[in-house]
Structure formats: C-alpha cells, structure tokens
N, C-alpha and C. Protein backbone atom coordinates (compact mmCIF):
# COMPACT_ATOMS: atom_id res chain seq x y z
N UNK A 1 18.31 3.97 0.02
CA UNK A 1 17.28 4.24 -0.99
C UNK A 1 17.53 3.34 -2.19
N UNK A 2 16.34 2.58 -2.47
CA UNK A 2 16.56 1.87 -3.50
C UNK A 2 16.05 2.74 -4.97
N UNK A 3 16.61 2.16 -5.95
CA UNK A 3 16.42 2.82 -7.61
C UNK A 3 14.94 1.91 -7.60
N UNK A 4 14.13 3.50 -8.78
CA UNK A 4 12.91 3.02 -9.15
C UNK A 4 12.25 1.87 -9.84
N UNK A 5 13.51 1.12 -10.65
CA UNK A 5 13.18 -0.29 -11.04
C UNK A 5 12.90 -1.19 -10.04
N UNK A 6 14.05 -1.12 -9.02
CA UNK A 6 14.35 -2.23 -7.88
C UNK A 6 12.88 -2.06 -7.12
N UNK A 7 12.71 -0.47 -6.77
CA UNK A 7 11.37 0.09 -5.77
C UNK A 7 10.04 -1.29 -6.65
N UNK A 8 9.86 -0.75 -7.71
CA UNK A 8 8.63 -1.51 -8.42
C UNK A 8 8.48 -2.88 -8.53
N UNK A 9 9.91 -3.47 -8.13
CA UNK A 9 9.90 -4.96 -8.57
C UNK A 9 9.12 -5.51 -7.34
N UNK A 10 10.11 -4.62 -6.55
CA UNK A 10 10.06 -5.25 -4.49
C UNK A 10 7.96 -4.77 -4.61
N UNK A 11 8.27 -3.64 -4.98
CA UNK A 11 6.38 -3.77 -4.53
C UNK A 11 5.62 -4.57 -5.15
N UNK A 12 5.64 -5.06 -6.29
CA UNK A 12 4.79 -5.65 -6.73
C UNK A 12 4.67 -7.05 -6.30
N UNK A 13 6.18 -7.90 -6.13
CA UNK A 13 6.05 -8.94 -5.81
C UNK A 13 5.10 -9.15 -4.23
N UNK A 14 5.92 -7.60 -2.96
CA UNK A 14 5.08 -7.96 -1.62
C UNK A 14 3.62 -7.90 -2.44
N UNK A 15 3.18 -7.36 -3.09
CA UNK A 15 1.34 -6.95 -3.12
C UNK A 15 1.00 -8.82 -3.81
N UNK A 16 1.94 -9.09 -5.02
CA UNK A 16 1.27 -10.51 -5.11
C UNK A 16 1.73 -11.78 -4.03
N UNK A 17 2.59 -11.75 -3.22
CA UNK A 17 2.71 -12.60 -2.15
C UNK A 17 1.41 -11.67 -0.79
N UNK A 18 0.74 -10.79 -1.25
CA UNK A 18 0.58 -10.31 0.32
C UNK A 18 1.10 -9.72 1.12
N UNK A 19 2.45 -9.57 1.02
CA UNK A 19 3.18 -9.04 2.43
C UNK A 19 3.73 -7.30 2.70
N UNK A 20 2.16 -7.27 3.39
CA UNK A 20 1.70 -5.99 3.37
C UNK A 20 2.77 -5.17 4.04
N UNK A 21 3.58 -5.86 5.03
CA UNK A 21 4.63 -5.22 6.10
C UNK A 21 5.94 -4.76 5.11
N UNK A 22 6.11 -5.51 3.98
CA UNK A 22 7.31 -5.17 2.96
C UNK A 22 6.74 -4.16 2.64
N UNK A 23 5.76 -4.09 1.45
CA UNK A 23 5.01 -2.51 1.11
C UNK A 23 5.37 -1.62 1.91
N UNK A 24 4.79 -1.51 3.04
CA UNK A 24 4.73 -0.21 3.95
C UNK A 24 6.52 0.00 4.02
N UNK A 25 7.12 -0.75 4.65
CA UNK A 25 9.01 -0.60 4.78
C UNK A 25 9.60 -0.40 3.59
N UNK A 26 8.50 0.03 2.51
CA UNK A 26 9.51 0.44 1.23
C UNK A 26 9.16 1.53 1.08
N UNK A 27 8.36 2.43 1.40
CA UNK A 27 7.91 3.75 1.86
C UNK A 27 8.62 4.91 2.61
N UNK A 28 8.89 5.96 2.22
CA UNK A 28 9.44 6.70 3.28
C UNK A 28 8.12 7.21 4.57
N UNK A 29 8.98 7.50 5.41
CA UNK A 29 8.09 8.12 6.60
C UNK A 29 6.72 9.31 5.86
N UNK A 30 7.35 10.41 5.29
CA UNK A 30 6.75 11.34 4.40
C UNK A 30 6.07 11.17 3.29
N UNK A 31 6.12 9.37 2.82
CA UNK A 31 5.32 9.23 1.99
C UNK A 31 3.98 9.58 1.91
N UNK A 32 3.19 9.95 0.96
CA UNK A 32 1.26 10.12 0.93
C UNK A 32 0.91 9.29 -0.30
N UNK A 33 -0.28 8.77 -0.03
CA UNK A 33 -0.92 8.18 -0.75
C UNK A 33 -2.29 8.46 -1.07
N UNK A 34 -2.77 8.72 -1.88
CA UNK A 34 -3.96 9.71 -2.18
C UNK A 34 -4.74 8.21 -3.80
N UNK A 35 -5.90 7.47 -2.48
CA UNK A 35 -6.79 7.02 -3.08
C UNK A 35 -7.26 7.52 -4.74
N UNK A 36 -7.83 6.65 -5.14
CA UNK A 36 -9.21 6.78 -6.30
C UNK A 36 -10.33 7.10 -5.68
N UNK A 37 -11.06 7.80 -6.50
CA UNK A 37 -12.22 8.89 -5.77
C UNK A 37 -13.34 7.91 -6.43
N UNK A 38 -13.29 6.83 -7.15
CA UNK A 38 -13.98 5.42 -6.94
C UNK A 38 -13.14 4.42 -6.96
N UNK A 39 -14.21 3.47 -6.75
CA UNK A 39 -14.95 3.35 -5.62
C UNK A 39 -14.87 4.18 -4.15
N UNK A 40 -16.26 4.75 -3.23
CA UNK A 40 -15.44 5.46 -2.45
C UNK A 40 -14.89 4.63 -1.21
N UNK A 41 -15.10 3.33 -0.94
CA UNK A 41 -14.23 2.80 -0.37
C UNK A 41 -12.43 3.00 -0.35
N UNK A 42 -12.14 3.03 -1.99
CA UNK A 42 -10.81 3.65 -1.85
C UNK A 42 -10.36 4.82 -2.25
N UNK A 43 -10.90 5.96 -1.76
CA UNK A 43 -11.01 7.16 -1.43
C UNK A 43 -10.33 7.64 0.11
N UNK A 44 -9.52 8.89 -0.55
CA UNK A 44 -8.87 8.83 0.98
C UNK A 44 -7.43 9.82 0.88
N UNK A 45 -6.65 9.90 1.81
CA UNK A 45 -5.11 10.38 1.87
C UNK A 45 -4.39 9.07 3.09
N UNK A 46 -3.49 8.82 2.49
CA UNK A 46 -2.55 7.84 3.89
C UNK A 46 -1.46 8.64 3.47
N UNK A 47 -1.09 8.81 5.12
CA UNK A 47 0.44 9.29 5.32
C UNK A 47 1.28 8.48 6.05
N UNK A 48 2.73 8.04 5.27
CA UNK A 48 3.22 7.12 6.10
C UNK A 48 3.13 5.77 5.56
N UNK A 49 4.51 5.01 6.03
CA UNK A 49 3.94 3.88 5.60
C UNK A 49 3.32 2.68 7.22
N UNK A 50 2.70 3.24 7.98
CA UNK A 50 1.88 2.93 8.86
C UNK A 50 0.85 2.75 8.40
N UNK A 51 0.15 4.53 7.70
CA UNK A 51 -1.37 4.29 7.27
C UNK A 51 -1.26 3.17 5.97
N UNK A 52 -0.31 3.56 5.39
CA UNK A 52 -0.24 2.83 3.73
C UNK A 52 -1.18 1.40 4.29
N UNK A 53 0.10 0.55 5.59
CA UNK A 53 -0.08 -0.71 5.63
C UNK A 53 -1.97 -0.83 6.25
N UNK A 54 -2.37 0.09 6.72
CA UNK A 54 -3.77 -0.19 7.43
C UNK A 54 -4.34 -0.17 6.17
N UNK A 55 -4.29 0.67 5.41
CA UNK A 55 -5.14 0.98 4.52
C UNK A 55 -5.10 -0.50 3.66
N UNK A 56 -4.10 -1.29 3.11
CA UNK A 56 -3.82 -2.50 2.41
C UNK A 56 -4.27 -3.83 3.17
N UNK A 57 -4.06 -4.00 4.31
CA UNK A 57 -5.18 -4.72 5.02
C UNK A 57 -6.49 -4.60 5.31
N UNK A 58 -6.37 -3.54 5.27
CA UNK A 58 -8.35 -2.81 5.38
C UNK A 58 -8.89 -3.67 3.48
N UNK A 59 -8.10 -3.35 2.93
CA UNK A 59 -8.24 -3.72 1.23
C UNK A 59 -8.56 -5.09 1.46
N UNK A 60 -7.69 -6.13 1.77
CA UNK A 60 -7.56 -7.54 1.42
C UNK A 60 -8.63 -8.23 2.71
N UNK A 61 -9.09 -7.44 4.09
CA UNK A 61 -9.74 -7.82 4.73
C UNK A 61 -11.24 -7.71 3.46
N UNK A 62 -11.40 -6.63 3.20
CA UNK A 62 -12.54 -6.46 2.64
C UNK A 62 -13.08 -7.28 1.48
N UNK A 63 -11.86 -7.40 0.48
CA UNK A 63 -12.06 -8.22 -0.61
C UNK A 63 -12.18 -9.72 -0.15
N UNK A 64 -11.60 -10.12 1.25
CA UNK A 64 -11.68 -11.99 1.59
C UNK A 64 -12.77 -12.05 2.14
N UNK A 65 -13.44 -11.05 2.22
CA UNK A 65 -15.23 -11.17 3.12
C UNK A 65 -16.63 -11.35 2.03
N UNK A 66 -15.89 -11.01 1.00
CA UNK A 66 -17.18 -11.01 -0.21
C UNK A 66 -17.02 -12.15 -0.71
C-alpha cells in the first residue's frame, strides 16, 4: 500500500500520460467509484479497478471521437 501523496502523484501522472492500466493497478479490488450525475455520460458506480479501467477508456474513446 502506497501513502496518499505517493497514491496522487502515481495517478495523476498515469491520467496525463494515458496509462489507463497504471490507474486501475493503483486501486484496490474493493475499490468504488461513483460518477458525476453530470454530464450523464459520467454518471454511474464502477467497482474494481477492472470497471475503473473500462470506464477511463470508455472516457478517452469518447472524447478522441469529437
């Protein structure tokens, strides 16, 4: 288990490189993630860092299509 500084550094850098597979592996199994109720695109519950990672590619698929 990493400390909450180290947790925030590691996520932020995978989200500005992209690397959606780091995100999710910094997650516990039991993690939840509970969307913004806008847009309702990101609206939602993910459990896991399985859903986390669908849900973050579902994101960056969507935003490289517009």
């Amino acid at each position: 288990m990493i400390n909450a500084v180290a947790f925030v550094k590691e996520f932020y850098w995978a989200m500005c490189t992209g690397d959606v597979e780091h995100i999710a592996a910094l997650h516990s199994p039991d993690f939840e993630w509970t969307g913004a109720e806008s847009p309702p695109s990101y609206s939602g519950l993910w459990r896991g860092p399985r859903d986390v990672e669908c849900y973050l590619v579902g994101l960056i698929f969507r935003s490289s299509n517009r």
